[in-house]
Protein backbone atom coordinates (compact mmCIF):
# COMPACT_ATOMS: atom_id res chain seq x y z
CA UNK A 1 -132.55 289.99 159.82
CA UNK A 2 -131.49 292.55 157.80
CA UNK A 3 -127.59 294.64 158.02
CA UNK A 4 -130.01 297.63 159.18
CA UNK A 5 -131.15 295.54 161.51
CA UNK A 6 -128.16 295.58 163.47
CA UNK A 7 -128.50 299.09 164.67
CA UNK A 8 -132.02 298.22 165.33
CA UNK A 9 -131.54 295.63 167.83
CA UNK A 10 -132.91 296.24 171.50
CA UNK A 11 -129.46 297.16 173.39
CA UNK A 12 -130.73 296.55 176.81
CA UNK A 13 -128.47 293.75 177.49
CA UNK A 14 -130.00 294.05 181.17
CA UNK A 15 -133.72 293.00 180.12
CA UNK A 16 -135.36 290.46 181.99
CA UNK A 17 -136.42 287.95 180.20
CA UNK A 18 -140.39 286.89 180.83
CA UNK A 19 -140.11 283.52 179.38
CA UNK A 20 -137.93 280.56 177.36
CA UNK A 21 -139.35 281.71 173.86
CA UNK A 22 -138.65 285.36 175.05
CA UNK A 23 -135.39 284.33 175.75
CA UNK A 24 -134.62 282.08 172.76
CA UNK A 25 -136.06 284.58 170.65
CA UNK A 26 -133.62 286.67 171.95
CA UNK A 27 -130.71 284.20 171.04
CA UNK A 28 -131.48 283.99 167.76
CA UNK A 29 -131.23 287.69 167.17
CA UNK A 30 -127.84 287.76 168.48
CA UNK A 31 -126.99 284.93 166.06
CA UNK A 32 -127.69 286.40 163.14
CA UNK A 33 -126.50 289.43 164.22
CA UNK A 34 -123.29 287.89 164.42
CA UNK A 35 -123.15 286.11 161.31
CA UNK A 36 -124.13 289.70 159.74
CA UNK A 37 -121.05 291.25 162.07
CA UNK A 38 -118.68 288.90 160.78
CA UNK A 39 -119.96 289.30 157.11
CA UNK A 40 -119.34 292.88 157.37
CA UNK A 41 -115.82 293.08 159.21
CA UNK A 42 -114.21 289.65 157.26
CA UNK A 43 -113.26 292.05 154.46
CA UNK A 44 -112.13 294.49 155.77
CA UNK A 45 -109.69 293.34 158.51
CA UNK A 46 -106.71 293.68 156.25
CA UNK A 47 -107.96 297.59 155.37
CA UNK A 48 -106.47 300.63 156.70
CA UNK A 49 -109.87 301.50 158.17
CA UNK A 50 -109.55 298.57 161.20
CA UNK A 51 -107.10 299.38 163.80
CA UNK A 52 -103.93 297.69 163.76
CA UNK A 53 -105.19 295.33 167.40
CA UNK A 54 -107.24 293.91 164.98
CA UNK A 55 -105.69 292.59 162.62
CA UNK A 56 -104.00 289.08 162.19
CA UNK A 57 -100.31 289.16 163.25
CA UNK A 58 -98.01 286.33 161.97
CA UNK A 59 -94.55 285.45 161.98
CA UNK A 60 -93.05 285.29 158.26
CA UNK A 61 -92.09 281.22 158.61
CA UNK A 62 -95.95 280.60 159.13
CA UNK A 63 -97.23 278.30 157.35
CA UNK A 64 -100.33 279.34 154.90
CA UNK A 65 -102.81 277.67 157.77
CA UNK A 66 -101.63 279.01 159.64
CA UNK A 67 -101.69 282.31 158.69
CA UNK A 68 -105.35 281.36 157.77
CA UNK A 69 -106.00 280.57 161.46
CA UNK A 70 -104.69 284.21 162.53
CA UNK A 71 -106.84 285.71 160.56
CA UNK A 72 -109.58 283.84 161.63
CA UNK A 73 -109.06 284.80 165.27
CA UNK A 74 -108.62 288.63 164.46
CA UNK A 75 -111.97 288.36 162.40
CA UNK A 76 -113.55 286.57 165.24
CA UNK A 77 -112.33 289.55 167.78
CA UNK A 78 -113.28 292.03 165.38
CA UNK A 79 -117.13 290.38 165.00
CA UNK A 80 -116.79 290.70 169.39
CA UNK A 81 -115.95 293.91 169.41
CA UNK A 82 -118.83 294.93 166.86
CA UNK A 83 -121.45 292.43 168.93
CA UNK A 84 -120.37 294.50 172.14
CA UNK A 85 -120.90 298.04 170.05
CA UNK A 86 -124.23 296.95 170.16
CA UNK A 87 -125.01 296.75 173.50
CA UNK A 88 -123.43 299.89 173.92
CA UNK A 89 -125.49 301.28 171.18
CA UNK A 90 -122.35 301.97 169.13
CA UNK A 91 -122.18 301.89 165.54
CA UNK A 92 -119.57 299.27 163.82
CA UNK A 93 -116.91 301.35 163.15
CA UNK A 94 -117.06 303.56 166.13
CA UNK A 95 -117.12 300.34 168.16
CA UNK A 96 -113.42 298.77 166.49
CA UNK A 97 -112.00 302.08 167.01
CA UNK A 98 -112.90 302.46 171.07
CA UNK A 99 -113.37 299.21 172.55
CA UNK A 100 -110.22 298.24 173.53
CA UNK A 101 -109.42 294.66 175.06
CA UNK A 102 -106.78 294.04 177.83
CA UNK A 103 -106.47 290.56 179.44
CA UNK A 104 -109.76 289.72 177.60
CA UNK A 105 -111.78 292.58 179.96
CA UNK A 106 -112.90 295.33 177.67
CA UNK A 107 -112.59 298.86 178.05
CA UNK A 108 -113.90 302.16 176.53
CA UNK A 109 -111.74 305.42 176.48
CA UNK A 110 -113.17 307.90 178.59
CA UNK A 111 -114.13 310.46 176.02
CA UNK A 112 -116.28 307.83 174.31
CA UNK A 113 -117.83 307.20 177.89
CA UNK A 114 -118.68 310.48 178.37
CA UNK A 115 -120.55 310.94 174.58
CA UNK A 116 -122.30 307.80 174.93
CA UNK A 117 -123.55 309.19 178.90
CA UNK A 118 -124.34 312.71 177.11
CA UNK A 119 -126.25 310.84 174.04
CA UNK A 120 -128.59 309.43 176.56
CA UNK A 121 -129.66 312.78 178.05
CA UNK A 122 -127.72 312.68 181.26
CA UNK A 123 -125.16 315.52 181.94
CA UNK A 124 -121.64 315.60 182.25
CA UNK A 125 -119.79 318.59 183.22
CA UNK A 126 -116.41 319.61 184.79
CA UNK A 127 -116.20 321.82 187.83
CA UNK A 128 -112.71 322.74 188.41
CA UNK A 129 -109.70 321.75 185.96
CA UNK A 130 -105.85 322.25 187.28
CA UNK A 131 -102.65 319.98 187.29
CA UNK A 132 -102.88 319.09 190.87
CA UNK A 133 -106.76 318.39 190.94
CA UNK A 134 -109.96 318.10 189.07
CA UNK A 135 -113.56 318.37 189.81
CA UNK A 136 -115.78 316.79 186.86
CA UNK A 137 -120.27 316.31 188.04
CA UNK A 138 -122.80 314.76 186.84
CA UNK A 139 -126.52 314.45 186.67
CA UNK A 140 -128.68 311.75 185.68
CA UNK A 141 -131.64 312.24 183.32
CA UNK A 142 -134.75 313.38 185.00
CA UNK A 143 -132.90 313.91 188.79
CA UNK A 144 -131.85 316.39 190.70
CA UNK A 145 -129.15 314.75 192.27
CA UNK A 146 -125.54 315.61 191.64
CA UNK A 147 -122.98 312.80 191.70
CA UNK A 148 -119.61 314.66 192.16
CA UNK A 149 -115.84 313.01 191.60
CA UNK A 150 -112.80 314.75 192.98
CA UNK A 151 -109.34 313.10 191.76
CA UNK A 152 -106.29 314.69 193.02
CA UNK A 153 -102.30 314.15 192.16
CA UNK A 154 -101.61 313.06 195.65
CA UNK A 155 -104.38 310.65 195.34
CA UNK A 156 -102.93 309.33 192.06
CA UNK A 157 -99.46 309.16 193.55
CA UNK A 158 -101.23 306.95 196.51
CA UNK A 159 -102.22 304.71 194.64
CA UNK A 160 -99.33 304.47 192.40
CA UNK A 161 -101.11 305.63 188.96
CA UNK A 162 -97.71 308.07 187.91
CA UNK A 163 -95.15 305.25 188.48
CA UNK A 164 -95.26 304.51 184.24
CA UNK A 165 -91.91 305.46 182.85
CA UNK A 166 -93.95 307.52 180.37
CA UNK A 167 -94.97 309.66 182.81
CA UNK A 168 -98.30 310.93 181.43
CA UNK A 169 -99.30 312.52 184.81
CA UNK A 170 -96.25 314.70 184.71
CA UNK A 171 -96.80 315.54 180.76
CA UNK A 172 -100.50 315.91 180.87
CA UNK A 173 -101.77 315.98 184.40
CA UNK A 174 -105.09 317.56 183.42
CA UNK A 175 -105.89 314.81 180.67
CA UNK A 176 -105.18 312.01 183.17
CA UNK A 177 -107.23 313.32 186.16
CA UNK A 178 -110.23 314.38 183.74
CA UNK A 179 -109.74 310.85 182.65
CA UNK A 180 -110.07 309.15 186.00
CA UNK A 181 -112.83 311.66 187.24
CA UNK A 182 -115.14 311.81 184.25
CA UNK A 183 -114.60 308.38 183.84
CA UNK A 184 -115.91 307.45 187.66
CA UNK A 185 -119.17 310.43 187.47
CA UNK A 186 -120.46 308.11 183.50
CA UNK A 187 -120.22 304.87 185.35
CA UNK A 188 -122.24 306.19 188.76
CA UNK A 189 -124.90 308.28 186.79
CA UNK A 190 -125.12 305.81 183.98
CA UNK A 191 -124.79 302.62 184.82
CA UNK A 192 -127.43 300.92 182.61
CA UNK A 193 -125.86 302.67 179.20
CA UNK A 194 -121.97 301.63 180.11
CA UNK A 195 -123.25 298.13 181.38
CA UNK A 196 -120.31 297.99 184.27
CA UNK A 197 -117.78 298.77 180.80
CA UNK A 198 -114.52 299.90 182.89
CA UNK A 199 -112.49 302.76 181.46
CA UNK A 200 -109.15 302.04 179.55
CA UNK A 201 -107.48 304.43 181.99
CA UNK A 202 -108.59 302.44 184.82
CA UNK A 203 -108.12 298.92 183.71
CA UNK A 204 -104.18 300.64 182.56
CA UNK A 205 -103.67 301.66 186.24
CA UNK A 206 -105.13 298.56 187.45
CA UNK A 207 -102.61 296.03 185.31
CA UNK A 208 -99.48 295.56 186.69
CA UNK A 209 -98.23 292.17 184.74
CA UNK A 210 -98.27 291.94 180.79
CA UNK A 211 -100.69 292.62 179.15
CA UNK A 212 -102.19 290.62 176.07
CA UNK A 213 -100.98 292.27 172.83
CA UNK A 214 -103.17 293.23 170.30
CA UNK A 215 -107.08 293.43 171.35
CA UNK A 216 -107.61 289.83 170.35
CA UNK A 217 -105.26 289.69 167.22
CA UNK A 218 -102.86 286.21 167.49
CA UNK A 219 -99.17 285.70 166.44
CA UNK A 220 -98.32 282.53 164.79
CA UNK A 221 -94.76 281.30 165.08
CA UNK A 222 -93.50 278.17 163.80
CA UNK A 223 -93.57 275.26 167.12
CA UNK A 224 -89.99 272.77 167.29
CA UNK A 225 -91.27 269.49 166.05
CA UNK A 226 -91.19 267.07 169.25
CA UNK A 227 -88.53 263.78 168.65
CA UNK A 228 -91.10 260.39 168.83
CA UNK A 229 -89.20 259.81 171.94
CA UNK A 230 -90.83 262.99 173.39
CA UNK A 231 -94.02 262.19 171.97
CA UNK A 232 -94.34 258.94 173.54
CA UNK A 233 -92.88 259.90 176.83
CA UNK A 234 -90.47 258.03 177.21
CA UNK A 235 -86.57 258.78 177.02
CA UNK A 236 -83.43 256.48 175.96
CA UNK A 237 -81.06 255.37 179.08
CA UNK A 238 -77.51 254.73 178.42
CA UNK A 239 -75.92 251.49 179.11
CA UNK A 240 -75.20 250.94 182.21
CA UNK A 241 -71.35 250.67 182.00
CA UNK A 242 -71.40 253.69 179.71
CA UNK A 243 -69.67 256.36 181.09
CA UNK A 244 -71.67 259.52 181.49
CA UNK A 245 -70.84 262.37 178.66
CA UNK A 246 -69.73 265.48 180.36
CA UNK A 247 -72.22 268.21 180.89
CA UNK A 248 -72.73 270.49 177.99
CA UNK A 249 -73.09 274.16 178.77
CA UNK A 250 -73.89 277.04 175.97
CA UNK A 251 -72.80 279.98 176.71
CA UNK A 252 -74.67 282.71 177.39
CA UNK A 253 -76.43 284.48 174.34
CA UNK A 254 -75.04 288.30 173.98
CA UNK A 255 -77.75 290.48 175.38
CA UNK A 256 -79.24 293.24 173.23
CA UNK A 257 -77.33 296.48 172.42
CA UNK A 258 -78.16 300.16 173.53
CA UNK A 259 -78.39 300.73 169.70
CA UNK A 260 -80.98 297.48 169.43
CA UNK A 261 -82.99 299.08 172.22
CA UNK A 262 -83.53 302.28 171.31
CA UNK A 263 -84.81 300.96 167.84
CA UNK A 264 -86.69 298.30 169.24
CA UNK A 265 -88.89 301.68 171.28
CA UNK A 266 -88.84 303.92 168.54
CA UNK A 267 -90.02 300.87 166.18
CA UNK A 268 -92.66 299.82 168.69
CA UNK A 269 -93.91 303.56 169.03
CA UNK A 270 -94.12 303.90 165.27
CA UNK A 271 -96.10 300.80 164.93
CA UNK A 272 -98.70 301.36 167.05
CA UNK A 273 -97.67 299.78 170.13
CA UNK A 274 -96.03 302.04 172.36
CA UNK A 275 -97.83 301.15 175.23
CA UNK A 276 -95.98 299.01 177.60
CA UNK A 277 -97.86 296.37 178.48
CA UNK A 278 -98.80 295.81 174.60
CA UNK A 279 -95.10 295.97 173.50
CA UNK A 280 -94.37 293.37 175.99
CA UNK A 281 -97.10 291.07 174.59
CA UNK A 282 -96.14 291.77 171.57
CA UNK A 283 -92.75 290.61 171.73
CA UNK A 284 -93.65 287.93 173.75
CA UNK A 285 -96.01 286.72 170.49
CA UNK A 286 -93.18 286.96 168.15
CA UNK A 287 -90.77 284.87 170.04
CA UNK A 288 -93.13 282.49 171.24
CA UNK A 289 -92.22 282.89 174.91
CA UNK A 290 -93.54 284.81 178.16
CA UNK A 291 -91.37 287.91 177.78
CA UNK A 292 -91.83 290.31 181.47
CA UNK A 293 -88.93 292.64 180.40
CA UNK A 294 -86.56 293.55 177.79
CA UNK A 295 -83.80 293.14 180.21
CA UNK A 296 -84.37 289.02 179.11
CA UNK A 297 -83.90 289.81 175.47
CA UNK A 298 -80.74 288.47 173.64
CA UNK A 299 -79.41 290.34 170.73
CA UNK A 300 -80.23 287.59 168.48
CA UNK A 301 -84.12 288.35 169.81
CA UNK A 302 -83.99 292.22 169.67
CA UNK A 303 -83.05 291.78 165.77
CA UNK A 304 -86.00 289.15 165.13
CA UNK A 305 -88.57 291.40 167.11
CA UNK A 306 -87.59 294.82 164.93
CA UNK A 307 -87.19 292.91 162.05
CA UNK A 308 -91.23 291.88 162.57
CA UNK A 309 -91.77 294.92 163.91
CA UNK A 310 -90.29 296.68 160.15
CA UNK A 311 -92.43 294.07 158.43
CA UNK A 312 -95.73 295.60 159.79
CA UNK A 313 -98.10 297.96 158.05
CA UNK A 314 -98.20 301.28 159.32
CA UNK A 315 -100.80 301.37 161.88
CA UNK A 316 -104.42 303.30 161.95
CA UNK A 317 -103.62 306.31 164.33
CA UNK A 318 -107.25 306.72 165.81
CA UNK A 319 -106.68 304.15 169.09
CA UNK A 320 -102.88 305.10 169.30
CA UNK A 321 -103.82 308.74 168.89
CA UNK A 322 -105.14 308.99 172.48
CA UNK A 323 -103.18 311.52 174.92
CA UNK A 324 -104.28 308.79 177.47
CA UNK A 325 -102.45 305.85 176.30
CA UNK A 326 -99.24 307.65 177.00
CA UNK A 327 -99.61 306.52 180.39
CA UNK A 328 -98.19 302.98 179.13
CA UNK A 329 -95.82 304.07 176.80
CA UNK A 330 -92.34 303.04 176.29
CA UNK A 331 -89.76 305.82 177.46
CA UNK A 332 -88.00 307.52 174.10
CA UNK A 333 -84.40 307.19 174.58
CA UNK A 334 -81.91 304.30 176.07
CA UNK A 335 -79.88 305.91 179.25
CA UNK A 336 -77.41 302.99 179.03
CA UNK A 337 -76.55 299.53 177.75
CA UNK A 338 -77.41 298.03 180.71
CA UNK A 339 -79.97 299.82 182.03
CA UNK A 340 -83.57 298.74 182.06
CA UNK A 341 -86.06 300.72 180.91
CA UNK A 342 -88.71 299.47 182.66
CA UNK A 343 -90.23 299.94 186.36
């Protein structure tokens, strides 16, 4: 198989297969097309031209394997993401730029949807465009039947779609309801080209816990060596007419700062994560523990996660550049020291 071969491949991932050879056949295309994806994106996952989710994010005390293994993983994700272009009938670049991965369920952006629907001959058009409601049809190739989506702002408010801090449905209430109806009218009339592929504005509604940072990228941080004692399981007892020591307790690490916070969200926005659920991930990778707000952070941690945060390339605006994504995003300014800036 040749590199031109991989825009050649059959991309109905819903064939059925007559037989084992057919099917083995099959198998070995998608091999080699995978050793010729991950030939192509290897070099040039430290580029400007791949987006920032995938590339491999360490901490600076990383080791050199590990730093190797990172980028392993984000050229593994990367090789995915081109395998799933495929299927899609996307081309490898377009394919790193729109498939975006959340919990390990990928999603397209709708506007990509609707041009891959369109490509295929079906239509796509909107009816009625406002800030309180919009009307977006559709017709498949070859039918006469219109599929037709309605998506209001009361219905969004039912089913708790504005209740981001960013409040994208306040700022741009037309982009977010095209979003959600165009998005519904591609999957009903088109089915067999999106292959059940769920919108990135959907699956950003849908999570309400943190999401995993980075569209497959990994942070490396250094682990605590464990004591032999913890290795083998088994823990020293005092003597038995030892009196006990008295109970230790630290005190309390000094939370982060107003001043800490607002950099931490204007570092975050600059660097390509903005989006909630990503930042959260993200700073949950660089400490090396399951972060759900940024009420938990201590000051120590606020400094460590903008000082990684500085140490980052500028990302590659295309993904980040979506009005969409604002949905997500972290809010701009700090009310208060002690406030929380999260839902």
């Amino acid at each position: 198989m040749t590199t031109t071969d991989l825009a050649r491949m059959d991309t109905n991932a819903v064939a059925v297969l007559a037989t084992t050879t057919e099917a083995m056949g099959r198998l070995a295309d998608w091999v080699a097309a995978a050793s010729h994806a991950h030939a192509l994106v290897a070099p040039l996952v430290g580029t400007p031209f791949i987006p920032e989710a995938y590339k491999p994010k360490v901490d600076d005390r990383a080791t050199d394997e590990e730093k190797a293994a990172a980028r392993e993983v984000a050229v593994a994700s990367a090789t995915a993401a081109v395998l799933q272009g495929i299927t899609l009938g996307l081309d490898p670049m377009t394919a790193l730029q729109q498939i975006y991965i959340v919990k390990g369920r990928p999603g397209l952006y709708t506007r990509i949807k609707v041009a891959l629907v369109q490509a295929h001959g079906h239509e796509v058009w909107t009816e009625d465009l406002s800030d309180l409601r919009c009307v977006v049809a559709g017709r498949r190739k070859g039918t006469t039947t219109i599929e037709r989506v309605t998506v209001t702002m009361d219905q969004a408010k039912r089913a708790g779609w504005t209740s981001n801090p960013s409040q994208a449905y306040t700022k741009t209430p037309q982009d977010m309801l095209y979003a959600r109806a165009a998005g519904r009218v591609c999957d009903r009339i088109a089915a067999d080209v999106l292959m059940g592929i769920a919108s990135v504005e959907e699956i950003q509604d849908e999570i309400k816990t943190t999401a995993e940072a980075g569209n497959g990228h990994r942070t490396v941080t250094p682990r605590k060596r464990a004591t032999p004692a913890a290795i083998e399981g088994t823990v020293e007892e005092p003597p038995l007419d030892a009196d006990p020591a008295p109970a230790q307790t630290e005190p309390a690490p000094d939370p982060m700062t107003a001043a800490q916070g607002r950099k931490l969200y204007a570092t975050l926005r600059d660097k390509g994560v903005g989006d909630k659920d990503l930042g959260l991930g993200y700073i949950s990778d660089t400490l090396g523990r399951e972060v759900g707000s940024t009420k938990e952070l201590s000051k120590a941690e606020a400094k460590r996660v903008i000082d990684a945060l500085e140490a980052l390339a500028a990302p590659a605006p295309a993904r980040d550049a979506d009005p969409t994504l604002d949905e997500g995003a972290w809010p701009a300014t700090r009310p208060a020291a002690d406030a929380e800036l999260e839902p």
